[in-house]
C-alpha atoms as a PDB file:
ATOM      1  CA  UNK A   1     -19.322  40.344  19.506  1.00  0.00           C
ATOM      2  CA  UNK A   2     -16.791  38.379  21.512  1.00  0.00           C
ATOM      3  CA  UNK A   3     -17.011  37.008  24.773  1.00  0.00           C
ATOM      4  CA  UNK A   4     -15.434  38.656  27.578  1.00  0.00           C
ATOM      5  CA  UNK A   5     -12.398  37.330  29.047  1.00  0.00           C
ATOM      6  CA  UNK A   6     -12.908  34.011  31.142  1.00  0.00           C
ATOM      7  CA  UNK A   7     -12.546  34.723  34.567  1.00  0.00           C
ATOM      8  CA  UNK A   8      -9.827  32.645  36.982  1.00  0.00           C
ATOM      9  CA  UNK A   9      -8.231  32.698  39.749  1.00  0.00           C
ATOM     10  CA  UNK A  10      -5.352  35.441  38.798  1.00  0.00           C
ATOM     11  CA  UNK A  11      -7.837  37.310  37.338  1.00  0.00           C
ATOM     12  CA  UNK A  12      -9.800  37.946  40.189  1.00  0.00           C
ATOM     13  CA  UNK A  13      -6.757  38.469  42.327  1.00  0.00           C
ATOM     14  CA  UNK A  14      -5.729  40.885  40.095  1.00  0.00           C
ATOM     15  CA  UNK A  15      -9.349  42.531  40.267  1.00  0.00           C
ATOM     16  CA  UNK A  16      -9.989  42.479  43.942  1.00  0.00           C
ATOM     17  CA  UNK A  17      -6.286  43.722  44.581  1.00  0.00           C
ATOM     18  CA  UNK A  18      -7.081  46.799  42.395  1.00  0.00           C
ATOM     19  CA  UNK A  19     -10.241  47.285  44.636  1.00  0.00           C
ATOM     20  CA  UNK A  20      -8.342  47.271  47.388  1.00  0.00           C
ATOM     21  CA  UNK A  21      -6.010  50.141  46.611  1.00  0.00           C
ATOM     22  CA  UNK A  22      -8.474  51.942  44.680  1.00  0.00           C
ATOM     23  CA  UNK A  23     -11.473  52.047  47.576  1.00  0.00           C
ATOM     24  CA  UNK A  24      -8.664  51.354  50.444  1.00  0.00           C
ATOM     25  CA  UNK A  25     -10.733  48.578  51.712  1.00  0.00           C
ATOM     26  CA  UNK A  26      -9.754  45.231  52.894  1.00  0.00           C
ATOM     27  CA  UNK A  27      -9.398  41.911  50.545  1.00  0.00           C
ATOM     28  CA  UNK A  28     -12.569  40.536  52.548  1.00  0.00           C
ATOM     29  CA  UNK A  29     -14.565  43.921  51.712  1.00  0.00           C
ATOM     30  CA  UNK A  30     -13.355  44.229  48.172  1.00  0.00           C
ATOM     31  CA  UNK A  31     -14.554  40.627  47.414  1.00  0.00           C
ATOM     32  CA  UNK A  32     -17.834  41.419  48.936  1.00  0.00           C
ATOM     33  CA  UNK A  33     -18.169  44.893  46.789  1.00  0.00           C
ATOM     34  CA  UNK A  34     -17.224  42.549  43.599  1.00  0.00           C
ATOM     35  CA  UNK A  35     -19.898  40.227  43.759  1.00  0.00           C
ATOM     36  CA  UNK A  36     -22.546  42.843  45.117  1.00  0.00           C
ATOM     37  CA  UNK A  37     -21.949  44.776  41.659  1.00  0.00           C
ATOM     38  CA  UNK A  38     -21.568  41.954  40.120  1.00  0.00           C
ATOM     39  CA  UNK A  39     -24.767  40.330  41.834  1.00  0.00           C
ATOM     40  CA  UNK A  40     -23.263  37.238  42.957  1.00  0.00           C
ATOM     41  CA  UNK A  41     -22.968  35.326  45.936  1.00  0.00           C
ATOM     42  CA  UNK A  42     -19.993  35.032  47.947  1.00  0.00           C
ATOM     43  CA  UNK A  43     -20.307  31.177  47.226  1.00  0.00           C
ATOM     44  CA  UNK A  44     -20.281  31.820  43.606  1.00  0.00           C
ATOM     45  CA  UNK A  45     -16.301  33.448  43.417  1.00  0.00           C
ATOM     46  CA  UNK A  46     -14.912  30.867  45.849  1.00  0.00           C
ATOM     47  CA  UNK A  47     -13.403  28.961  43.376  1.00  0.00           C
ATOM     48  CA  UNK A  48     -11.547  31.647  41.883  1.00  0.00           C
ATOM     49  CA  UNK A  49     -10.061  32.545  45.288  1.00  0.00           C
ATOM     50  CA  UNK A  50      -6.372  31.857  45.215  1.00  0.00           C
ATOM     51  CA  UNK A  51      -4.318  30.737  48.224  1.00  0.00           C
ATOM     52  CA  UNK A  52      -2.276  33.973  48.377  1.00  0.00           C
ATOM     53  CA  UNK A  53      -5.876  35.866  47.948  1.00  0.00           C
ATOM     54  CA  UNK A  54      -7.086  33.575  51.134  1.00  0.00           C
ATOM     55  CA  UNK A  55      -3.724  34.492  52.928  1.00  0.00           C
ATOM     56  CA  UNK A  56      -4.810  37.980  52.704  1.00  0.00           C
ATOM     57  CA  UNK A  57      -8.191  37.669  53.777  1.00  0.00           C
ATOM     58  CA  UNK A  58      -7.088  36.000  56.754  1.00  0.00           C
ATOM     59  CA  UNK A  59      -4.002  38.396  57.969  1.00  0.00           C
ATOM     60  CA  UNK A  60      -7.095  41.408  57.433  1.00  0.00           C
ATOM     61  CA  UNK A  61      -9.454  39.481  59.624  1.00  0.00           C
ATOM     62  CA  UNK A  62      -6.771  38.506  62.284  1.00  0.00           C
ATOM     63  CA  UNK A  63      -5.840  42.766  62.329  1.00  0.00           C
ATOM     64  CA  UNK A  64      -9.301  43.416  62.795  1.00  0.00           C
ATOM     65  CA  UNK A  65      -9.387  40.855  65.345  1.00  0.00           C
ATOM     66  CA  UNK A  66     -12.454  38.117  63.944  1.00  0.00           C
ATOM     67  CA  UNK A  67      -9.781  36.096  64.057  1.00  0.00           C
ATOM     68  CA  UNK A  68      -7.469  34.472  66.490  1.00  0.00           C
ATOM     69  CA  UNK A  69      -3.406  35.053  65.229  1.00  0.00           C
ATOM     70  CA  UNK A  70      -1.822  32.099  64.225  1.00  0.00           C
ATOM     71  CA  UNK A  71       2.039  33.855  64.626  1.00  0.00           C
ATOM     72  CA  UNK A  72       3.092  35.331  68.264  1.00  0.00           C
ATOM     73  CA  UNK A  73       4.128  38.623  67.976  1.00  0.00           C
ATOM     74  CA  UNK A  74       6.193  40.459  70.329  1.00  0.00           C
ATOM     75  CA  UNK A  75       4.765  43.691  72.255  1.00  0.00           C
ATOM     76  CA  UNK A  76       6.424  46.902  70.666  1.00  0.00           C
END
């Protein structure tokens, strides 16, 4: 039997972003739904999240407004 493949961080990009258009959730949500069927922590994928990954956390959060926007947008 061999071992599954090693998990990094394009890996679980790759993983969460198939999540995400599968369950049309956000990044944040889809990483959550990982490790709860995966029983991990939140703590325990953080070093497999990639910059772009964090990126797209963060624009989800600011849409949803739990965060502040860091870009001024014009009113359309």
């Amino acid at each position: 039997m061999t071992n599954p493949e090693p998990m990094t961080p394009k890996r679980f990009s790759k993983i969460i972003e198939d999540i995400v258009l599968d369950k049309a959730i956000t990044h944040m949500d889809a990483i959550l739904l990982y490790c709860e069927n995966h029983e991990l922590e939140p703590e325990d994928v953080k070093k497999f999240v990639s910059k772009t990954l964090k990126d797209k956390v963060t624009v989800n959060a600011q849409d949803l407004h739990y965060l502040p926007k860091t870009t001024a947008e014009l009113p359309v």
